[in-house]
C-alpha atoms as a PDB file:
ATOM      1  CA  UNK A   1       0.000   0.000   0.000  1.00  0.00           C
ATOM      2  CA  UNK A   2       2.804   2.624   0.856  1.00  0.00           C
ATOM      3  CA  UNK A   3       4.584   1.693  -2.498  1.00  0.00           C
ATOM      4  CA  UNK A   4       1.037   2.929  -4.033  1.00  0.00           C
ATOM      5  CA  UNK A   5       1.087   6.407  -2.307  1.00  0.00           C
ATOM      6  CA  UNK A   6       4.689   7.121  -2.951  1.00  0.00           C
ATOM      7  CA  UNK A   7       3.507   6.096  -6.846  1.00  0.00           C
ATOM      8  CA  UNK A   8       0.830   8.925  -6.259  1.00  0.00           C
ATOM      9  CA  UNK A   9       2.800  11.570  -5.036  1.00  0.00           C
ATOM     10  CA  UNK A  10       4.959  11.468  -7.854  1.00  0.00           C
ATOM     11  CA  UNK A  11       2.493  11.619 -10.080  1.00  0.00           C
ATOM     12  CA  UNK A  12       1.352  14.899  -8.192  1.00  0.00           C
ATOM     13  CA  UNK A  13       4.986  16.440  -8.144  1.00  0.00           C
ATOM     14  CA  UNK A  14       4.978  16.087 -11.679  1.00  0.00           C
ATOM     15  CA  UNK A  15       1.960  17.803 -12.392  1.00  0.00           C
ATOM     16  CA  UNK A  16       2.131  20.396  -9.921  1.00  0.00           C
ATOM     17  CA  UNK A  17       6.074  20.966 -11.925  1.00  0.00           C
ATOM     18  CA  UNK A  18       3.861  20.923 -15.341  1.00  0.00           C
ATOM     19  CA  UNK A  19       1.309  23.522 -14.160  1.00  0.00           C
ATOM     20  CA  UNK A  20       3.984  25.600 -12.525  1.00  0.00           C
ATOM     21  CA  UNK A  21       6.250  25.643 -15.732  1.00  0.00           C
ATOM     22  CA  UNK A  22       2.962  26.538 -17.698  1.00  0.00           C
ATOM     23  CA  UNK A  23       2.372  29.798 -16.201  1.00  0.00           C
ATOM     24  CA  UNK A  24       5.769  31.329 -14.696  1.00  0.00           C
ATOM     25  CA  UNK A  25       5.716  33.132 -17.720  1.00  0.00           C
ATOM     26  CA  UNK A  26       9.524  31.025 -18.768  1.00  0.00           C
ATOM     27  CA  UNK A  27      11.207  32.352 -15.639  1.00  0.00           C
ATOM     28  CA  UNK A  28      12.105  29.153 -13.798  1.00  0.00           C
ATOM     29  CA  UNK A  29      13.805  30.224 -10.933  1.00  0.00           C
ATOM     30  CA  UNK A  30      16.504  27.374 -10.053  1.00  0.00           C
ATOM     31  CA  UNK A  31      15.109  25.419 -12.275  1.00  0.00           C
ATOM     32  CA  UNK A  32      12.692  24.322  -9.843  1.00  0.00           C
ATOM     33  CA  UNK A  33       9.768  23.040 -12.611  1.00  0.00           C
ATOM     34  CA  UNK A  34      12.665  20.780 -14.341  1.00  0.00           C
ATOM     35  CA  UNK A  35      14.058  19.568 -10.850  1.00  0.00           C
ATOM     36  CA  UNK A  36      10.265  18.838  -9.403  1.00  0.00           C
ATOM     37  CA  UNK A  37       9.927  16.695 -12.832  1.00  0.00           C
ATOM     38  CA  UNK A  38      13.096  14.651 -12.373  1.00  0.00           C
ATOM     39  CA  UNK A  39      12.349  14.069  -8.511  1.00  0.00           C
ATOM     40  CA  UNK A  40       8.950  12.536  -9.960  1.00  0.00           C
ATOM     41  CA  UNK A  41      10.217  10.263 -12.037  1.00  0.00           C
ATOM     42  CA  UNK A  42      12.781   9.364  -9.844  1.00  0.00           C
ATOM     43  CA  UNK A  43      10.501   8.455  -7.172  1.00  0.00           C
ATOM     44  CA  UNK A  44       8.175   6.386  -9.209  1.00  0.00           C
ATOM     45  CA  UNK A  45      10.998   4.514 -10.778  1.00  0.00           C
ATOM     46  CA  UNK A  46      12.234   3.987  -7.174  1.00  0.00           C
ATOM     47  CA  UNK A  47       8.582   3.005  -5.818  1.00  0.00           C
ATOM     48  CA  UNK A  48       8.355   0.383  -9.038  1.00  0.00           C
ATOM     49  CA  UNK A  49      11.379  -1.148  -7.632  1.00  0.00           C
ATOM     50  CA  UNK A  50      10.056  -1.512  -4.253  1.00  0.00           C
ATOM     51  CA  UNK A  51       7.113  -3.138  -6.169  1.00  0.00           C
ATOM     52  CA  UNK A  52       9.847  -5.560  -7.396  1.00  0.00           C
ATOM     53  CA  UNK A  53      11.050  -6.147  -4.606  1.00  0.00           C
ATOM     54  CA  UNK A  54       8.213  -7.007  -2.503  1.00  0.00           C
ATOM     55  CA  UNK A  55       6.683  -9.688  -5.544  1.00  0.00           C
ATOM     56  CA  UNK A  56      10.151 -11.128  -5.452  1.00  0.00           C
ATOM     57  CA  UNK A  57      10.401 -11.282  -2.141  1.00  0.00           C
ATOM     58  CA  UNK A  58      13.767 -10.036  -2.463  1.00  0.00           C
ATOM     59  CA  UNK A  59      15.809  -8.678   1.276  1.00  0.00           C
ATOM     60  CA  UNK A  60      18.129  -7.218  -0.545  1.00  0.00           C
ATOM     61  CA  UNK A  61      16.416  -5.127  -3.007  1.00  0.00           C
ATOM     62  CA  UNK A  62      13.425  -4.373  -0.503  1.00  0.00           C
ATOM     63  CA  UNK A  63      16.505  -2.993   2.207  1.00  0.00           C
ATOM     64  CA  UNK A  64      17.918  -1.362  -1.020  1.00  0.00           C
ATOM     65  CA  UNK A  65      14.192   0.173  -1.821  1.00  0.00           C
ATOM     66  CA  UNK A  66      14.240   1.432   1.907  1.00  0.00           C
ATOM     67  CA  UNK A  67      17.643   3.026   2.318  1.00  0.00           C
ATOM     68  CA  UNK A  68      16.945   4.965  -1.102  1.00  0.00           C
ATOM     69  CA  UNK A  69      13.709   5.936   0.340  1.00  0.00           C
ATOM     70  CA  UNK A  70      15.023   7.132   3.981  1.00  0.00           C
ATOM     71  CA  UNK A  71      18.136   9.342   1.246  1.00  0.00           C
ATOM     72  CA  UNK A  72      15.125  10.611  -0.311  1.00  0.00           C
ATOM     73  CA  UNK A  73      13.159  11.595   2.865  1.00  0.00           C
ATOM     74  CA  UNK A  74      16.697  13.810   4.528  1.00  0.00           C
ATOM     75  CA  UNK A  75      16.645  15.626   0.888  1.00  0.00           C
ATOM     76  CA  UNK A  76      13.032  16.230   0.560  1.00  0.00           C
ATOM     77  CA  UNK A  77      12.637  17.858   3.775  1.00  0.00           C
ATOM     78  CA  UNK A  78      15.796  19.822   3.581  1.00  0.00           C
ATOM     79  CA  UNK A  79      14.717  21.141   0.203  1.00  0.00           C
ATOM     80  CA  UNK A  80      10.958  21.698   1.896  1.00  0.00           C
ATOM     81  CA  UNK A  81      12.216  23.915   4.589  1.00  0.00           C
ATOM     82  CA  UNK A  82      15.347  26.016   2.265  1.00  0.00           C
ATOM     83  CA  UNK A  83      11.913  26.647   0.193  1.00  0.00           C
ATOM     84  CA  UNK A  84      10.385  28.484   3.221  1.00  0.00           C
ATOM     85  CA  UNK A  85      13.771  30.216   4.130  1.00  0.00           C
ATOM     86  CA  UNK A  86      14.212  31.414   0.455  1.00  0.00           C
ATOM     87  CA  UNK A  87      10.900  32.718   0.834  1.00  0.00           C
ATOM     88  CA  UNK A  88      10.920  34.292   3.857  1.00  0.00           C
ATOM     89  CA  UNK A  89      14.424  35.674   2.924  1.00  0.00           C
ATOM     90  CA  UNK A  90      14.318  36.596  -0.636  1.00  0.00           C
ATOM     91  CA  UNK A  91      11.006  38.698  -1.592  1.00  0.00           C
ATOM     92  CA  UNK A  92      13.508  41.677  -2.995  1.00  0.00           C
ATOM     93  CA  UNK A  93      15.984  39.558  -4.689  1.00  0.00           C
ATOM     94  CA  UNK A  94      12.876  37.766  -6.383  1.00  0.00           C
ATOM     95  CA  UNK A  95      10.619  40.782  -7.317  1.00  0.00           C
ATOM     96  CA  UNK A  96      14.020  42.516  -9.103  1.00  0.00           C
ATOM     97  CA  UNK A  97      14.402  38.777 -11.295  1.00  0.00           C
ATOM     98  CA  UNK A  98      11.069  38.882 -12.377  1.00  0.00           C
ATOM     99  CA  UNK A  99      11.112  42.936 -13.411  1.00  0.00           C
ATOM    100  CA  UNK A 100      13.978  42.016 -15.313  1.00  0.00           C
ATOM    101  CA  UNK A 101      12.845  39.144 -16.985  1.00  0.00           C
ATOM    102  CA  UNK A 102       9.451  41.100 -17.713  1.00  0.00           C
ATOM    103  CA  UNK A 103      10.755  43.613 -19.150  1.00  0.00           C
ATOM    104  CA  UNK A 104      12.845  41.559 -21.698  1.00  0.00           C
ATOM    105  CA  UNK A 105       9.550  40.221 -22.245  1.00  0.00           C
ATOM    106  CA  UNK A 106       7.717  42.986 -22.896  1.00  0.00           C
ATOM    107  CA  UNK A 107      10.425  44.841 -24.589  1.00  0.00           C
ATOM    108  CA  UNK A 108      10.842  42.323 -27.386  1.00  0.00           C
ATOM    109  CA  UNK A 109       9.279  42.446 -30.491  1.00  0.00           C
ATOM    110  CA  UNK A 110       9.938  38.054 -31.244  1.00  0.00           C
ATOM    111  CA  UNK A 111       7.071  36.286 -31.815  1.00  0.00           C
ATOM    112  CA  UNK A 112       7.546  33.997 -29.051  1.00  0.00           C
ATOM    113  CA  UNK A 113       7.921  36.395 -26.042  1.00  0.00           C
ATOM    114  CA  UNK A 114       4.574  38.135 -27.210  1.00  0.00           C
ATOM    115  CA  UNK A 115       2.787  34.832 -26.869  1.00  0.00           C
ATOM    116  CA  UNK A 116       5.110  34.401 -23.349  1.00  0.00           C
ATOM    117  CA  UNK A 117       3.459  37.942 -22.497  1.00  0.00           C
ATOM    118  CA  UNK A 118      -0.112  37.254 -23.909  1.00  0.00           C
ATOM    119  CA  UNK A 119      -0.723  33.521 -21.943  1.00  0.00           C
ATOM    120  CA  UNK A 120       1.122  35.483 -18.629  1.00  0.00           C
ATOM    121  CA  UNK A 121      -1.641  38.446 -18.790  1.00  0.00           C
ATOM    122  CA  UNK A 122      -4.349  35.428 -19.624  1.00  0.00           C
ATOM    123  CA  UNK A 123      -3.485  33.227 -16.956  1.00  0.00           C
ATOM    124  CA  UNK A 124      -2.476  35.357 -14.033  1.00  0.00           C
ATOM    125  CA  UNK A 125      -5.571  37.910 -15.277  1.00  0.00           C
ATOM    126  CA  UNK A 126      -3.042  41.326 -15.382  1.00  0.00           C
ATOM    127  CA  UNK A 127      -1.983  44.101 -17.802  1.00  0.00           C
ATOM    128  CA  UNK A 128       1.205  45.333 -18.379  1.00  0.00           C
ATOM    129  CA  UNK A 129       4.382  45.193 -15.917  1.00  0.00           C
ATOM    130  CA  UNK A 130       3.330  48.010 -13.717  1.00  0.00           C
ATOM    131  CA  UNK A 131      -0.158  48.576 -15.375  1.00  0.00           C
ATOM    132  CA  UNK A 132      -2.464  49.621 -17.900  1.00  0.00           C
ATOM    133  CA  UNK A 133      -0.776  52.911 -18.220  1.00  0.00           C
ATOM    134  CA  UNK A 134       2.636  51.797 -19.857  1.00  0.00           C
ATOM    135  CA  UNK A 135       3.341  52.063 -23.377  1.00  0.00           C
ATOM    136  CA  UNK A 136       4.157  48.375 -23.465  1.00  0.00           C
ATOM    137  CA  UNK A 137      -0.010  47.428 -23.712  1.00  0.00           C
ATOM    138  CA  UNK A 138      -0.964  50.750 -25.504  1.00  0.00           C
ATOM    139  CA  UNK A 139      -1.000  51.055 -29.073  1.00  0.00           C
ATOM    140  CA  UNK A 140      -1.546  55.164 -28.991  1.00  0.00           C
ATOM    141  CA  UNK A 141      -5.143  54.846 -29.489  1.00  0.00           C
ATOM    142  CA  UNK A 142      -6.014  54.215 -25.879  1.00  0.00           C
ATOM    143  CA  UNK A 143      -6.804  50.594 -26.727  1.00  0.00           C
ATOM    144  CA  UNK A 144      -5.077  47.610 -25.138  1.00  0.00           C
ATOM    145  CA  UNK A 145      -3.548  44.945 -26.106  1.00  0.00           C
ATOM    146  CA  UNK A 146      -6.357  41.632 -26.692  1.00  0.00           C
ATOM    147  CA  UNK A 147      -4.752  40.069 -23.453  1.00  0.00           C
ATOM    148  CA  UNK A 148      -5.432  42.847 -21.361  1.00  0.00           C
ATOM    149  CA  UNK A 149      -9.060  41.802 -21.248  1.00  0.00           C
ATOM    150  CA  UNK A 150     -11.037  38.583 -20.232  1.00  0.00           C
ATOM    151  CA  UNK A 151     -11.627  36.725 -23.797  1.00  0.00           C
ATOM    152  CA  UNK A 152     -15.132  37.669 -24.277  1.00  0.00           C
ATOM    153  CA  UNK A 153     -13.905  41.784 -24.751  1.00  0.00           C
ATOM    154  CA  UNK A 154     -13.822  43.157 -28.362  1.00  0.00           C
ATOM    155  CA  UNK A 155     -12.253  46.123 -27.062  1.00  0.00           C
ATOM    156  CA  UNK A 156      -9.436  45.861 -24.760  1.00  0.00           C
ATOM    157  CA  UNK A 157      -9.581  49.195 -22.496  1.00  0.00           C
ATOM    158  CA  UNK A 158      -8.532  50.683 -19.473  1.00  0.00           C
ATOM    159  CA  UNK A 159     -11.743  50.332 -17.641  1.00  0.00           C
ATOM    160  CA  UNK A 160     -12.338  47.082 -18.645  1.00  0.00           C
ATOM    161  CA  UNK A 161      -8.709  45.612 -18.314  1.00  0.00           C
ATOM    162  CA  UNK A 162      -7.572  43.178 -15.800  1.00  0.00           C
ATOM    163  CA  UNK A 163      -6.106  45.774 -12.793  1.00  0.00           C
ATOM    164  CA  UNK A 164      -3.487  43.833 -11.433  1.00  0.00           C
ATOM    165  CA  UNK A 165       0.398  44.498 -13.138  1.00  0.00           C
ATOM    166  CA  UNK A 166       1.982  41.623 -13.991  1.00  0.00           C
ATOM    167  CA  UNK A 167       5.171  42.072 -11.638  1.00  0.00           C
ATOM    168  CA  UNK A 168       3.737  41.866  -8.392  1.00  0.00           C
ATOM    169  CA  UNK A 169       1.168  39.099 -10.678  1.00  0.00           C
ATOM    170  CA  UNK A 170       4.071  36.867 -11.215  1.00  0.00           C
ATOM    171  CA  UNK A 171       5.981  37.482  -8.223  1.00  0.00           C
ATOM    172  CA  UNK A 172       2.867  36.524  -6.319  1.00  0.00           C
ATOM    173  CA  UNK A 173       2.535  33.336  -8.393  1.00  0.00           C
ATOM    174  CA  UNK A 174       6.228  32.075  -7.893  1.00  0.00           C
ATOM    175  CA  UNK A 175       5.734  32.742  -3.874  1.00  0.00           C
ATOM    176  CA  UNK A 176       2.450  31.029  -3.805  1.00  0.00           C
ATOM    177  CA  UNK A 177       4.038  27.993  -5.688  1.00  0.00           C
ATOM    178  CA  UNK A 178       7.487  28.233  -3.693  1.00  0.00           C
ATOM    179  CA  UNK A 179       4.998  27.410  -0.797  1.00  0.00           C
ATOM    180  CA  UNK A 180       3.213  25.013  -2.217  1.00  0.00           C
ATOM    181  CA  UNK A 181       6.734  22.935  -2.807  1.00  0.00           C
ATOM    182  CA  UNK A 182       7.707  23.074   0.115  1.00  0.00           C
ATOM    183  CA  UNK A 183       4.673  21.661   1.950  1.00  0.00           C
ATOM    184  CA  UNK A 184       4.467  19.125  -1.257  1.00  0.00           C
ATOM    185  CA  UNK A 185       7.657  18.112  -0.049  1.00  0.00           C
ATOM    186  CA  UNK A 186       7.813  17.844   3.415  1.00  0.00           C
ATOM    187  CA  UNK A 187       4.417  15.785   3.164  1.00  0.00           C
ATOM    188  CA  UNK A 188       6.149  13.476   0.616  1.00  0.00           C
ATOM    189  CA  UNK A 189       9.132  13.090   2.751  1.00  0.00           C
ATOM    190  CA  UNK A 190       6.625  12.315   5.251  1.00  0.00           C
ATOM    191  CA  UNK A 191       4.762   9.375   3.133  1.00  0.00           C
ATOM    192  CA  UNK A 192       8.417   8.075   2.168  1.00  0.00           C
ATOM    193  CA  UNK A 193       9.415   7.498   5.809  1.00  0.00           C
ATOM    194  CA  UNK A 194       5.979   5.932   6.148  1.00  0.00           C
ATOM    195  CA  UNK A 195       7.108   3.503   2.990  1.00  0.00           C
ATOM    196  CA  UNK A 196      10.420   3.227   4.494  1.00  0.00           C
ATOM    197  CA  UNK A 197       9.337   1.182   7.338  1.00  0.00           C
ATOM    198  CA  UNK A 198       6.866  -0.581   5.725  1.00  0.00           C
ATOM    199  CA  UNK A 199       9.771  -1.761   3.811  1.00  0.00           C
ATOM    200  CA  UNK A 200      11.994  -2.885   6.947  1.00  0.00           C
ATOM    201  CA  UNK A 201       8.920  -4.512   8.325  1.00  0.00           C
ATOM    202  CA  UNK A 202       8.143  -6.564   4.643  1.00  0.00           C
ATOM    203  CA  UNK A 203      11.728  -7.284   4.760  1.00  0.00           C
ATOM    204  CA  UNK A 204      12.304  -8.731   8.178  1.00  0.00           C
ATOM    205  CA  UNK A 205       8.975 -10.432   7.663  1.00  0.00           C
ATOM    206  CA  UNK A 206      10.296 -12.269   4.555  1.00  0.00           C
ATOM    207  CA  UNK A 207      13.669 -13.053   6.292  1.00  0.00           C
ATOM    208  CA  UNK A 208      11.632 -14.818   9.556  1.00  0.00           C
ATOM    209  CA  UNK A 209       9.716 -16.920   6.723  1.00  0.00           C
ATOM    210  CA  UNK A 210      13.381 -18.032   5.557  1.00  0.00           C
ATOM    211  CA  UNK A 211      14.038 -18.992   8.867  1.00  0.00           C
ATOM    212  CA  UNK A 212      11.314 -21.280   9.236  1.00  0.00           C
ATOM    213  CA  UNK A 213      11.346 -22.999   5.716  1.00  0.00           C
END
């Protein structure tokens, strides 16, 4: 059963990675999105092997299955609470990264940082990096740009536009999900100690049945 759960949280670090990497507007701090994706995988290749190992009724591989796990639990709650401290420590360092990275993204003209811009404004429902007032979203007209405005607008305009800017938008965002790591992975650590000793127990449970035979 704990192999099972372990199998479902990676699942869920994955996605939460995928939805995070969706709409951070291509500013992966750390990498986090790519690292949260590899953890998942790692774990459920690690869980199939405790799978393995319990069928087989294998010692070895279900003490192997068990150590990995217990490695897995010291770096998943280490990682859970430097996500709080960075957090807690870091709001200035983070909101200058993202004004910098916005405004590369607004101030290009490519194809593919308009569309980074249009699904940011879409998705975190905001206008412009410190409003609707900046020539970045005005075309001289008074008009916005189409991503100012909810999808059912025909014409994008100040009153109508989404109020929030997009820097303290996006900085909100990658705090929020910063959190949301690092209770992800504290509880996971949490569920791996719990199939850590499930493990042990399988294992010495096999080896008594051994002893009998």
């Amino acid at each position: 059963m704990g192999r099972h759960y372990i199998q479902i949280c990676a699942v869920a670090l994955i996605a939460l990675a995928v939805v995070y990497r969706t709409q951070n507007a291509g500013l992966d701090l750390m990498s986090i999105s790519s690292y949260a994706i590899a953890v998942g995988v790692l774990i459920a290749l690690i869980a199939f092997f405790g799978c393995c190992g319990a069928i087989r009724e294998s010692s070895c591989m279900l003490t192997t299955y068990a150590g990995i796990l217990l490695a897995l639990f010291i770096i998943q709650a280490v990682l859970g609470i430097l996500a709080f401290v960075a957090i807690r420590n870091g709001e200035d360092q983070l909101l200058e990264e993202v004004t910098n990275h916005l405004l590369n993204v607004y101030n290009s003209t490519s194809q593919d940082n308009q569309d980074i811009r249009d699904s940011l404004q879409r998705n975190l429902k905001c206008c412009g990096l410190t409003g609707t007032s900046e020539s970045f979203v005005q075309n001289g007209t008074g008009v916005l740009i189409s991503s100012c405005c909810s999808s059912d607008v025909t014409t994008c305009t100040a009153s109508v536009a989404y109020t929030d800017n997009c820097k303290d938008a996006l900085s909100d965002f990658l705090q929020n999900s910063f959190k949301v790591i690092g209770i992800v992975a504290i509880v996971f650590a949490l569920v791996e100690i719990v199939g850590a000793i499930f493990s042990f127990y399988i294992r010495n449970n096999i080896r008594r049945k051994g002893e009998y035979v």
